[in-house]
Protein backbone atom coordinates (compact mmCIF):
# COMPACT_ATOMS: atom_id res chain seq x y z
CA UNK A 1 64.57 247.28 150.66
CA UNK A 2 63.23 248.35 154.15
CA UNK A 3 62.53 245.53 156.85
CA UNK A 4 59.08 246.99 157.46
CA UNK A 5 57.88 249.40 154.84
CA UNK A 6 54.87 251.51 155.46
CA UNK A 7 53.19 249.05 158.07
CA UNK A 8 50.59 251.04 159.59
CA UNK A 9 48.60 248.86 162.48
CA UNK A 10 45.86 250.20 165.22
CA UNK A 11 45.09 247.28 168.18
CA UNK A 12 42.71 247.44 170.47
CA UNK A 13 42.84 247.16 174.39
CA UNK A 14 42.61 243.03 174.94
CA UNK A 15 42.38 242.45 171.43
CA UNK A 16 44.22 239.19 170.45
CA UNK A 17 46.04 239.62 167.29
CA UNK A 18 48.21 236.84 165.24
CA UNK A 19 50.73 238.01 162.88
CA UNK A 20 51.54 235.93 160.29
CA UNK A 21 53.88 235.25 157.70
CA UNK A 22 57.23 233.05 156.59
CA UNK A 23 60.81 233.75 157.45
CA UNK A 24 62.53 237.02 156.15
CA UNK A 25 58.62 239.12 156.33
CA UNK A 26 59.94 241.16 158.91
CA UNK A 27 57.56 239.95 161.93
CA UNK A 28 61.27 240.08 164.55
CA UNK A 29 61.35 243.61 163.03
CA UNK A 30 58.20 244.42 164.47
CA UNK A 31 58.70 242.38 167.53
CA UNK A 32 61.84 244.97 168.22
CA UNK A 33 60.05 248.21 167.63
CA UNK A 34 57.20 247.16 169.91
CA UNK A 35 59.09 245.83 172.42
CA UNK A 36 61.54 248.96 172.24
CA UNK A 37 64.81 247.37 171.40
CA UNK A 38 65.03 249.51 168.29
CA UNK A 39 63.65 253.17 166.95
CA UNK A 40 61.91 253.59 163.66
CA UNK A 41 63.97 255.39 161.28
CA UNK A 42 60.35 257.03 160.36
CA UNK A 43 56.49 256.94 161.46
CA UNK A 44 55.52 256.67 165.11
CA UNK A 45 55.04 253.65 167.94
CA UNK A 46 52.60 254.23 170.74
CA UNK A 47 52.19 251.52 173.12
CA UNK A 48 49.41 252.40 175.76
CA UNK A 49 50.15 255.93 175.76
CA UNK A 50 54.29 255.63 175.80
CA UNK A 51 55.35 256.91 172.41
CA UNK A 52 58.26 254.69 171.77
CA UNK A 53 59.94 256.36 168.87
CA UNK A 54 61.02 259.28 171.00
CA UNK A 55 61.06 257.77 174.48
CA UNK A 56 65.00 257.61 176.24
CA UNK A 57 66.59 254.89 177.72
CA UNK A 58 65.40 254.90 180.98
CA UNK A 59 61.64 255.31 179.75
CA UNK A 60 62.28 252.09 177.56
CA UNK A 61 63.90 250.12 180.18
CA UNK A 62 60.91 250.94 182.56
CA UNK A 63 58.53 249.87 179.67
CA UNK A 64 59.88 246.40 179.51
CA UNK A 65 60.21 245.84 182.89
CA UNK A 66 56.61 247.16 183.85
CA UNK A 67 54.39 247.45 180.97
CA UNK A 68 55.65 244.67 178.81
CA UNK A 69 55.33 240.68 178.52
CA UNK A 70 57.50 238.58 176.54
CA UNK A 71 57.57 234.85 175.63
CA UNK A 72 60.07 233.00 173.53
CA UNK A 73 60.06 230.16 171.38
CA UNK A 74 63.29 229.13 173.76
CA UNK A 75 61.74 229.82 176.90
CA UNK A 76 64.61 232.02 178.33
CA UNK A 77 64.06 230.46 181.92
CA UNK A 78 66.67 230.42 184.61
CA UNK A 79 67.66 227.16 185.34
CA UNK A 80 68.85 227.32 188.73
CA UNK A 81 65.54 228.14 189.53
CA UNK A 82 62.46 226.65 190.13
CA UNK A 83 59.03 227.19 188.53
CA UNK A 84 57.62 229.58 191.65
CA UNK A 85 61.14 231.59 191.94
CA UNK A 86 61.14 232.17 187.95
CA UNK A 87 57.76 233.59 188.04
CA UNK A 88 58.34 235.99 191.16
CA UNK A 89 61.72 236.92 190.18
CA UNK A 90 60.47 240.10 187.58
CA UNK A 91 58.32 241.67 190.74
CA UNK A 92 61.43 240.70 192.87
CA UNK A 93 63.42 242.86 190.36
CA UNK A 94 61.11 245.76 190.50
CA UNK A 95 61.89 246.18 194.72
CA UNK A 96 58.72 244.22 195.28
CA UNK A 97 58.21 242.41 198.54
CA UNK A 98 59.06 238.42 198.44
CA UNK A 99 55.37 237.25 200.26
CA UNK A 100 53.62 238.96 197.71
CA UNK A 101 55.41 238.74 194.84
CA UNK A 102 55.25 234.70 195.12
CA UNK A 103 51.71 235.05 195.90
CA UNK A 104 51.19 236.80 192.46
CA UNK A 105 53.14 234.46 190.98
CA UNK A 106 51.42 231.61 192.51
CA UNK A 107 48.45 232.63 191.07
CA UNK A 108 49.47 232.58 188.25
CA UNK A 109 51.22 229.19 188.46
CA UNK A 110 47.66 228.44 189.09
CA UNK A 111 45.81 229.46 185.94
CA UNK A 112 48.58 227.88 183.53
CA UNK A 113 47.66 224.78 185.59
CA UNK A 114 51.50 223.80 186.82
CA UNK A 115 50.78 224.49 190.55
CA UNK A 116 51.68 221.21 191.61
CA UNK A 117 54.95 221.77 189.45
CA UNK A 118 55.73 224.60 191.74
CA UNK A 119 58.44 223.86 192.93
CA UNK A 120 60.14 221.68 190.41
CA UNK A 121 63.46 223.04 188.49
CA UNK A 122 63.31 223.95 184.73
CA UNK A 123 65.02 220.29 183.73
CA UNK A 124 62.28 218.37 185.54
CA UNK A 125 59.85 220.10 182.80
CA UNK A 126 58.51 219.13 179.43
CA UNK A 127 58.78 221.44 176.94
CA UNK A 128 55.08 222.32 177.09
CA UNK A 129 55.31 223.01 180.90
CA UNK A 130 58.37 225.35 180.34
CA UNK A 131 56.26 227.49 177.81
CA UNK A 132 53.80 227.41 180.25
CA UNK A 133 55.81 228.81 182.92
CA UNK A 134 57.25 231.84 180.67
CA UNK A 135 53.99 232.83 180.04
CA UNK A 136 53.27 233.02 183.65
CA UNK A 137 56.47 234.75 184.63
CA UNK A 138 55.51 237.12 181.27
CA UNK A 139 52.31 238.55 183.11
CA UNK A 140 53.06 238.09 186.58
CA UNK A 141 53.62 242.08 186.76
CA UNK A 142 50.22 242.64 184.83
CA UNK A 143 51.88 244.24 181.40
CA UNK A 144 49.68 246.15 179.00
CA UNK A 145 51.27 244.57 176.14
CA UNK A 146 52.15 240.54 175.74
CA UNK A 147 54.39 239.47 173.13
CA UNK A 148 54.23 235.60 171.82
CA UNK A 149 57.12 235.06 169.66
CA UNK A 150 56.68 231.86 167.91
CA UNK A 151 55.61 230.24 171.10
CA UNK A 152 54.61 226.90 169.93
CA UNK A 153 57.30 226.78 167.68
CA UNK A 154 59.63 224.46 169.87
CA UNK A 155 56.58 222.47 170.69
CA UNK A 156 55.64 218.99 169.76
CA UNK A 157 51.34 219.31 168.73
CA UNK A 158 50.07 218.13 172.01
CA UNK A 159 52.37 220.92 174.20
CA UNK A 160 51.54 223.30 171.70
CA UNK A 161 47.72 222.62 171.62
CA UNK A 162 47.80 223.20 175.24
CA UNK A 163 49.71 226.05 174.78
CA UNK A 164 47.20 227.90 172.41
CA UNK A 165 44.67 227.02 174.81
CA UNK A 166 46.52 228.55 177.54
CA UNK A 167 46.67 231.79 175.33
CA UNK A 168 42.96 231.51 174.18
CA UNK A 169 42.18 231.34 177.90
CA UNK A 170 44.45 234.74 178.48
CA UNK A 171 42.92 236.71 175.70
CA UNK A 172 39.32 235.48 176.81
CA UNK A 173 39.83 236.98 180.00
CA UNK A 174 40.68 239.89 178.67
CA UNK A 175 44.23 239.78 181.01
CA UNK A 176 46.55 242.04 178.65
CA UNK A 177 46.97 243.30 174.93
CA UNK A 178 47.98 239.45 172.95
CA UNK A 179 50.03 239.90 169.95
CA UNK A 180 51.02 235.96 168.75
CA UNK A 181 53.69 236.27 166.09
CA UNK A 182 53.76 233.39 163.68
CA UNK A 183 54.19 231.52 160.85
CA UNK A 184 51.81 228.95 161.36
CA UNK A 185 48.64 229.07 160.55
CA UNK A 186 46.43 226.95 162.60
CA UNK A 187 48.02 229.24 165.41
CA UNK A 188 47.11 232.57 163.51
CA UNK A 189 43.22 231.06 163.13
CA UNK A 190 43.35 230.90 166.62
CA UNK A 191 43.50 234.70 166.78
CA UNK A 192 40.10 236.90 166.80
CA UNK A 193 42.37 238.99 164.66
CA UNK A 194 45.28 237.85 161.84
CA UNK A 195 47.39 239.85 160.11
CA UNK A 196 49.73 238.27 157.25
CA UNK A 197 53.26 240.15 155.83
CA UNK A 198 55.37 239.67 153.24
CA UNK A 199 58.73 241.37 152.08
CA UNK A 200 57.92 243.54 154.96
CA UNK A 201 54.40 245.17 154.29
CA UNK A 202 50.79 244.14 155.29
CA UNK A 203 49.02 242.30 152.75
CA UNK A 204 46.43 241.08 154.64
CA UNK A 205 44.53 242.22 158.01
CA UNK A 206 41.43 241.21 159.11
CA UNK A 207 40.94 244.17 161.03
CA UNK A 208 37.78 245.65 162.99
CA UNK A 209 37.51 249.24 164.61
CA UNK A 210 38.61 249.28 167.88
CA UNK A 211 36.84 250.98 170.54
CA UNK A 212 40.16 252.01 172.17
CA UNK A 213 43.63 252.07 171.42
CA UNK A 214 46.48 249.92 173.34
């Protein structure tokens, strides 16, 4: 039994896409390939132009770290840190200049509404504020590609109302490529697109032809 088997998917530039199913469907499979932590043993992966199923280390690396958003059910946030200096810290990484990298990410700070959280540390936060801040510090270096993995999951309904808001608001504005992977469906309805797996195929997708490729 493969993991994915024959999953063939087009998404459009800005389009905001839930994928849907239970445990065991083989959405972290997907989540891997896409975000290039593993090859396909067959077919293809093209992310905005960057075919990932025959790109090297070094082009991979540079894909995460420039062209890529990730946000975790777990948050992943440094806790020595405070809400501005996790945010920053990815354009800090890439060699970028501290005054404008903390304006970027205060701007961001800014649209996920925590800017008077600023400069509070990650245990001053409620869980709804730390998801929040990952999804600022996700598209603080503008990625082509954002990657919600279970991101309410961790979330009691309020936080994770807010939350989906929060990524309504993103995809609205067109600000980057959403992908929301899921297994719950009031989240997936949220989505202007859903597609559902099981046992590692698409069985559902409630697609509509893009007008260009991400």
């Amino acid at each position: 039994m493969h993991a994915l088997d024959g999953v063939s998917l087009e998404i459009a530039r800005n389009e905001f896409v839930a994928v849907n199913g239970p445990s065991g469907c083989g959405k972290s499979t997907l989540i891997h390939l896409l975000a290039g932590l593993e090859y396909p043993t067959a077919g293809e992966i093209v992310v905005d132009g960057l075919a990932l199923h025959t790109a090297d280390d070094a082009a991979l690396t540079d894909y995460r770290r420039r062209r890529l958003g990730l946000v975790f059910q777990f948050f992943n946030l440094l806790p020595t840190m405070n809400v501005l200096e996790n945010v920053s810290f990815p354009l800090l990484l890439q060699g970028r200049p501290p005054h404008e990298s903390e304006k970027r990410a205060a701007d961001l700070i800014d649209l996920v509404g925590l800017t008077d959280r600023s400069t509070h540390f990650i245990h001053q936060l409620s869980g709804g504020e730390q998801q929040r801040t990952a999804i600022a510090r996700a598209l603080v270096h503008r990625p082509s590609l954002l990657i919600a993995d279970e991101p309410t999951g961790n979330l009691d309904s309020q936080s994770a109302s807010t939350v989906m808001r929060l990524l309504e608001k993103i995809a609205g504005e067109r600000l980057t490529t959403l992908i929301v992977v899921t297994h719950d469906d009031e989240v997936a309805r949220a989505a202007s697109r859903r597609v559902d797996m099981r046992d590692g195929k698409v069985v559902r997708d409630s697609f509509s032809s893009p007008e260009s490729c991400s």
